[in-house]
N, C-alpha and C. Protein backbone atom coordinates (compact mmCIF):
# COMPACT_ATOMS: atom_id res chain seq x y z
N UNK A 1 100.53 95.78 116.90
CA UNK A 1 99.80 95.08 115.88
C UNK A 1 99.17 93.81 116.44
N UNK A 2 99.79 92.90 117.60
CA UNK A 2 99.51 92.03 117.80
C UNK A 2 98.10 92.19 118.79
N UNK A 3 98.10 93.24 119.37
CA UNK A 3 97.26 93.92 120.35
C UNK A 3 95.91 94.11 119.41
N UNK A 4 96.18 94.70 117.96
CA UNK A 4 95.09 95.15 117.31
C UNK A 4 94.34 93.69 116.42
N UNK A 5 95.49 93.28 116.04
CA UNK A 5 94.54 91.60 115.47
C UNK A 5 93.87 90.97 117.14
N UNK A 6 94.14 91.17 118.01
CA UNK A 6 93.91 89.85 118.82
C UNK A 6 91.99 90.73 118.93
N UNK A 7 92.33 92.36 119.10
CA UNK A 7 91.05 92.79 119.43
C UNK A 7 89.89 92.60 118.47
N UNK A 8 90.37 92.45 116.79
CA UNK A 8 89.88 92.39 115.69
C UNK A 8 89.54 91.18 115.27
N UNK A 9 90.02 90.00 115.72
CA UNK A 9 89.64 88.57 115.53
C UNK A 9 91.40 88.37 114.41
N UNK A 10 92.18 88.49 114.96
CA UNK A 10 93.34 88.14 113.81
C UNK A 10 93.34 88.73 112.56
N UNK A 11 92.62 90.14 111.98
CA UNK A 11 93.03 90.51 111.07
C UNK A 11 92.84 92.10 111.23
N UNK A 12 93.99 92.61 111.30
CA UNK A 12 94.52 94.63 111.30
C UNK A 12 94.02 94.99 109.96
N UNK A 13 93.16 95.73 109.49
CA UNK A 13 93.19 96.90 108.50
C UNK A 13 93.23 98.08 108.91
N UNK A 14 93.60 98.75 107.82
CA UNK A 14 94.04 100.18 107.66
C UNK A 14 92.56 101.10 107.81
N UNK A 15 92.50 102.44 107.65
CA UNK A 15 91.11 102.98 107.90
C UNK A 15 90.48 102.70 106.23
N UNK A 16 91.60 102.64 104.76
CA UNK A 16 90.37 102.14 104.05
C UNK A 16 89.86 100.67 103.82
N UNK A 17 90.25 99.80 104.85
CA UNK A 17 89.97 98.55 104.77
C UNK A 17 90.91 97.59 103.96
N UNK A 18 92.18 97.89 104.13
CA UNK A 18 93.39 97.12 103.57
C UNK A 18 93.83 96.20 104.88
N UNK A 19 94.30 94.99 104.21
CA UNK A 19 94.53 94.06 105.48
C UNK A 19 96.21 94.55 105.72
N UNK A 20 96.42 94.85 106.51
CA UNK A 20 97.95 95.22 107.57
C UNK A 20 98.27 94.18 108.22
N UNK A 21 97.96 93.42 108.65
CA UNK A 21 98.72 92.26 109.50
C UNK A 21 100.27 92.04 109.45
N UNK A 22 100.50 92.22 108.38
CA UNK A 22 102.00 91.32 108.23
C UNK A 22 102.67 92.68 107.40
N UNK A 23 102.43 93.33 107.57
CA UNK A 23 103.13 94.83 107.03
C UNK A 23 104.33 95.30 107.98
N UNK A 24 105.37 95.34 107.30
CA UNK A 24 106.44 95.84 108.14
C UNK A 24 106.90 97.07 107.55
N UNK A 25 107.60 97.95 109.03
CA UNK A 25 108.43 99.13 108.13
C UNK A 25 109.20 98.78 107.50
N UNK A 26 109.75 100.29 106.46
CA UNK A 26 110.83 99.78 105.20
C UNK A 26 111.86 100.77 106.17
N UNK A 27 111.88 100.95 107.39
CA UNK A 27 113.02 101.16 108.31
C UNK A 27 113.59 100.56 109.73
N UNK A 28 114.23 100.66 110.04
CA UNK A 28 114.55 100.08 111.29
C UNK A 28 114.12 100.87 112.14
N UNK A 29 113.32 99.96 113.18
CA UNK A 29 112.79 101.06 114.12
C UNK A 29 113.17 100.84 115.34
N UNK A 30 113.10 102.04 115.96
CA UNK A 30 113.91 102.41 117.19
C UNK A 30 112.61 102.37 118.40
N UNK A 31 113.03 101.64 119.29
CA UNK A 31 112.44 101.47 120.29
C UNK A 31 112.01 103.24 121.09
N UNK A 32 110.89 103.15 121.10
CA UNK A 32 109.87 104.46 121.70
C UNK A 32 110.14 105.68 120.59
N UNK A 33 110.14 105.12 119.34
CA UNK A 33 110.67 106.39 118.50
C UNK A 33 109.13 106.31 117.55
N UNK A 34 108.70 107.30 116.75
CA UNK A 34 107.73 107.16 115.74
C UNK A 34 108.49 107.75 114.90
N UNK A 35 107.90 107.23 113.52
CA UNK A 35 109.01 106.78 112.62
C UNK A 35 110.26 106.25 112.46
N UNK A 36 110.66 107.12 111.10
CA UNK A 36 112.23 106.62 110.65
C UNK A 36 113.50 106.80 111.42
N UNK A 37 114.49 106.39 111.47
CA UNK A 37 115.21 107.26 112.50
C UNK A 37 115.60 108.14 112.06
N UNK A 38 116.00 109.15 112.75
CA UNK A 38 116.81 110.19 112.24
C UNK A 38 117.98 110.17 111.59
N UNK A 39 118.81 109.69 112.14
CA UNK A 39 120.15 109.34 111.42
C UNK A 39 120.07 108.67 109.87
N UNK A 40 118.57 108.25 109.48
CA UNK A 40 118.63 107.35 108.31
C UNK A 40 119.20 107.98 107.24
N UNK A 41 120.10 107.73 106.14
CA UNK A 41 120.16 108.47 105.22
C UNK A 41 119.37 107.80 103.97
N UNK A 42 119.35 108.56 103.21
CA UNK A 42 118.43 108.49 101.88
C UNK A 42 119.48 107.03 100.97
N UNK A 43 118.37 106.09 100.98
CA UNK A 43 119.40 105.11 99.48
C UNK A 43 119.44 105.62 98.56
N UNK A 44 118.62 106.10 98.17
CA UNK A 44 118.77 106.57 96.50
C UNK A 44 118.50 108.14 96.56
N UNK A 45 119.75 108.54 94.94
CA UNK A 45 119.73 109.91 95.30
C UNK A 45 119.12 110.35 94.11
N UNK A 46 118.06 111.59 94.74
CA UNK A 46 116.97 112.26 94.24
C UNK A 46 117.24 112.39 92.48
N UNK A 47 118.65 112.71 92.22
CA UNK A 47 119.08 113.33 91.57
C UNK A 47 119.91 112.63 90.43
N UNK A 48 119.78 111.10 90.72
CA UNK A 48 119.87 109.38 89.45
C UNK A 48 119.86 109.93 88.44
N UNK A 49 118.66 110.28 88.01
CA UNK A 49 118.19 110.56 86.80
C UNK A 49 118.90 111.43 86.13
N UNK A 50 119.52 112.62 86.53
CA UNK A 50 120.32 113.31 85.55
C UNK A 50 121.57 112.69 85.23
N UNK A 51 121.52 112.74 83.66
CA UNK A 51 123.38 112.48 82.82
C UNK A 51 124.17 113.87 83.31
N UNK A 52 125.31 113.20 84.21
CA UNK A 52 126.03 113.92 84.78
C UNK A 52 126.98 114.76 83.98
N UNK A 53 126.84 113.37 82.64
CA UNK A 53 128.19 113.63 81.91
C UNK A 53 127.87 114.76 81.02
N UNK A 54 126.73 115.36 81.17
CA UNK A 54 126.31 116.97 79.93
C UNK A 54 126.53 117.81 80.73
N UNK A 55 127.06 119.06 80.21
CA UNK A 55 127.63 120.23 80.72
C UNK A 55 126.54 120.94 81.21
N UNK A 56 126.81 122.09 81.71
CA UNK A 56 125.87 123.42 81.79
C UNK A 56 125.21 122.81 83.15
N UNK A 57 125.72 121.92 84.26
CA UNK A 57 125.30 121.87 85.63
C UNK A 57 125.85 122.42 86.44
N UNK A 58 126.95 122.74 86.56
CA UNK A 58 128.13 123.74 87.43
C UNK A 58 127.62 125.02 87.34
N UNK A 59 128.45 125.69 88.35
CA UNK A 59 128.44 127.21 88.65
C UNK A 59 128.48 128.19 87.35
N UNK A 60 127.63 128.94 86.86
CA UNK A 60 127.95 129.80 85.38
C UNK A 60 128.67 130.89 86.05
N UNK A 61 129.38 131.37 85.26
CA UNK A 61 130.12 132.74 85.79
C UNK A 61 129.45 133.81 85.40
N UNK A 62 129.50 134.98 86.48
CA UNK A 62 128.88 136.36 85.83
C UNK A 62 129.34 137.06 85.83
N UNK A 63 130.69 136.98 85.12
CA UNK A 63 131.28 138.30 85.35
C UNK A 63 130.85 139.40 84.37
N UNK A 64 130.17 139.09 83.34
CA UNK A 64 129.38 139.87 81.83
C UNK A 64 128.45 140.56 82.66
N UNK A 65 128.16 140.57 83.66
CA UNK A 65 127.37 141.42 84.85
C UNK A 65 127.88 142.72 85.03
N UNK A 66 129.11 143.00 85.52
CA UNK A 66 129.77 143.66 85.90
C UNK A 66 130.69 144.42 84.92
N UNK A 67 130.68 143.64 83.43
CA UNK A 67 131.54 144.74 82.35
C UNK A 67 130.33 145.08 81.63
N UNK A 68 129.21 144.78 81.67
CA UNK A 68 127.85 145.34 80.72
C UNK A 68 128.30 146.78 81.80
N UNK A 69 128.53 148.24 80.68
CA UNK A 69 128.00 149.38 81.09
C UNK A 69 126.40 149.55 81.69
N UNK A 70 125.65 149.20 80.70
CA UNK A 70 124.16 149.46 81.05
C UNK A 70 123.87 148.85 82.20
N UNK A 71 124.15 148.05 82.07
CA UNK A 71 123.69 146.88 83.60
C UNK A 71 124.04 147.66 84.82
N UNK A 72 125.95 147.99 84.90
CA UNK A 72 126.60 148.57 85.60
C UNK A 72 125.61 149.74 86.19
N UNK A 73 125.08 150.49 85.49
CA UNK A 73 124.61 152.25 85.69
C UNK A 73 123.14 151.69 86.14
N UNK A 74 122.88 150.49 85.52
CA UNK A 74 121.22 150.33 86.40
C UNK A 74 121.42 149.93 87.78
N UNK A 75 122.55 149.06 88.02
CA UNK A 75 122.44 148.59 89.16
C UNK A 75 123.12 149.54 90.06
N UNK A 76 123.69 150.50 89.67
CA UNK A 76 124.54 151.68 90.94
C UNK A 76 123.13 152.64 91.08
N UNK A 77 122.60 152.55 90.14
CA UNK A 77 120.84 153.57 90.20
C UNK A 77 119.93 152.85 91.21
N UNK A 78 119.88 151.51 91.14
CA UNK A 78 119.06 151.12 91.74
C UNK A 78 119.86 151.01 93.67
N UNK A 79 121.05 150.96 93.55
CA UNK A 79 121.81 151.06 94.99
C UNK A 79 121.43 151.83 95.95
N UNK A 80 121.84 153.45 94.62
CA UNK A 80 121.68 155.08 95.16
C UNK A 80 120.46 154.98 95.49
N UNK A 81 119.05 155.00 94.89
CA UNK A 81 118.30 154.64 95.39
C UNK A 81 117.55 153.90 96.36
N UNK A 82 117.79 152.94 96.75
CA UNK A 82 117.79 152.15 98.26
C UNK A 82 118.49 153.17 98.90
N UNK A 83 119.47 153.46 98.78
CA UNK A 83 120.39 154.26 99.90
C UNK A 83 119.65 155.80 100.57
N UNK A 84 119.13 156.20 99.45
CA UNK A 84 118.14 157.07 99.37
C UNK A 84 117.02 156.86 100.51
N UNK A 85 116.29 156.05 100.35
CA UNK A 85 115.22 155.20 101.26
C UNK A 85 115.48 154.89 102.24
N UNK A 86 116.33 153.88 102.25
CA UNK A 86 117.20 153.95 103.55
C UNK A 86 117.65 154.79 104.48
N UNK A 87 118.19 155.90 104.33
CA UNK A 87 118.54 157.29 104.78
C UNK A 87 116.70 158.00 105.42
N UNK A 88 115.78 157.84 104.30
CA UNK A 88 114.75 158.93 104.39
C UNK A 88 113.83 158.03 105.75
N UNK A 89 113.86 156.53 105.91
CA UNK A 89 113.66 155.73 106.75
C UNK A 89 114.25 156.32 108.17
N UNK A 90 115.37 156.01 108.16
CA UNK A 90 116.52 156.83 109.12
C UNK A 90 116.05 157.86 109.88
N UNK A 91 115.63 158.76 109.41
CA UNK A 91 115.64 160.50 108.80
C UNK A 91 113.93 160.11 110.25
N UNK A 92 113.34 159.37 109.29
CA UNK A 92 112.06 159.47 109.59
C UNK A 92 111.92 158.57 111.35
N UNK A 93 112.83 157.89 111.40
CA UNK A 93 112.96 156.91 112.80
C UNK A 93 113.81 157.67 113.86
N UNK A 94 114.82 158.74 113.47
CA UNK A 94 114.93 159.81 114.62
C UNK A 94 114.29 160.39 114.53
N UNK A 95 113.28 161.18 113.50
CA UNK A 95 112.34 162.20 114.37
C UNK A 95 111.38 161.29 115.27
N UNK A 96 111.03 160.01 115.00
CA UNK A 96 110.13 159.41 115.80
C UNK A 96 110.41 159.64 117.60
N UNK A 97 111.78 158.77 117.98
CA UNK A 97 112.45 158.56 118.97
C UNK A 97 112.73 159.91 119.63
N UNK A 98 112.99 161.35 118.59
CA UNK A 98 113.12 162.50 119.25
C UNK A 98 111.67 162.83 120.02
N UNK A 99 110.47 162.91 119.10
CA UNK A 99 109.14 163.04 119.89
C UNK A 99 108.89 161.95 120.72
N UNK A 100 109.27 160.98 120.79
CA UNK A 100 109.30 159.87 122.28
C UNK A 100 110.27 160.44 123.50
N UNK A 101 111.19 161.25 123.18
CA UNK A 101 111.86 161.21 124.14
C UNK A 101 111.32 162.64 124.73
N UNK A 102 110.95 163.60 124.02
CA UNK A 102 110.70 164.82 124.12
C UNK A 102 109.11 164.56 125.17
N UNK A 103 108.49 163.54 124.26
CA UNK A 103 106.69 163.26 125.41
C UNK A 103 107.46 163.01 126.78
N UNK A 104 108.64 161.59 126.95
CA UNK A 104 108.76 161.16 128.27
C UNK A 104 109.28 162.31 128.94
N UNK A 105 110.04 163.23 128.47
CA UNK A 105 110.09 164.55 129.44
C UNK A 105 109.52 165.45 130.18
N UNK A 106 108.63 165.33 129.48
CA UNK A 106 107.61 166.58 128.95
C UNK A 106 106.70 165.49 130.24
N UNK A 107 106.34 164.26 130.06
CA UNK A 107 105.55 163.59 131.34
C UNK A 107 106.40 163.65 132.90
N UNK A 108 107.97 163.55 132.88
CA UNK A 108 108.04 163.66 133.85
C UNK A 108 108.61 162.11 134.28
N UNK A 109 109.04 161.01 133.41
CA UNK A 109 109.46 160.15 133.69
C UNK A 109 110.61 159.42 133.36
């Protein structure tokens, strides 16, 4: 800064024409570092603003997931299915590797 006032006639602005001279970081700065340091932690937490003291911020339980029948039979449908896909994927990635291995024979290498 002192480099940039002395070239400027004693007064640093910013690129929209704010005077900087006497502007300091709002961190401690570390010699050959740009910016904050790393180690800095946060003063204030993001999260002030919420009343801690009202319910319904904790973990909800789901176990009504798992005794819903309907739910139960959609989600073993939707399993079997992936598994399905999965398999026909499978299915479809050894015949690939069989005709790869069958060409490199068949070339001789």
């Amino acid at each position: 800064m002192k480099k940039r006032a002395a070239e400027s006639g004693g007064k640093v602005t910013d690129i929209a024409g704010n005077d900087i001279t006497t502007v300091k970081p709002s961190y401690k700065v570390q010699e050959g570092a740009w910016g904050a340091p790393e180690d800095m932690e946060k003063e204030e937490d993001p999260l002030a603003w919420i009343d801690k003291s009202v319910t319904g911020f904790e973990k909800q339980s789901t176990s009504w997931l798992d005794e819903d029948p309907e739910l139960k039979a959609a989600r073993e449908a939707r399993e079997k299915q992936k598994a399905e896909e999965d398999a026909a994927i499978e299915a479809r990635m050894q015949m690939w590797l069989k005709k790869a291995a069958e060409k490199k024979a068949a070339e001789g290498n």
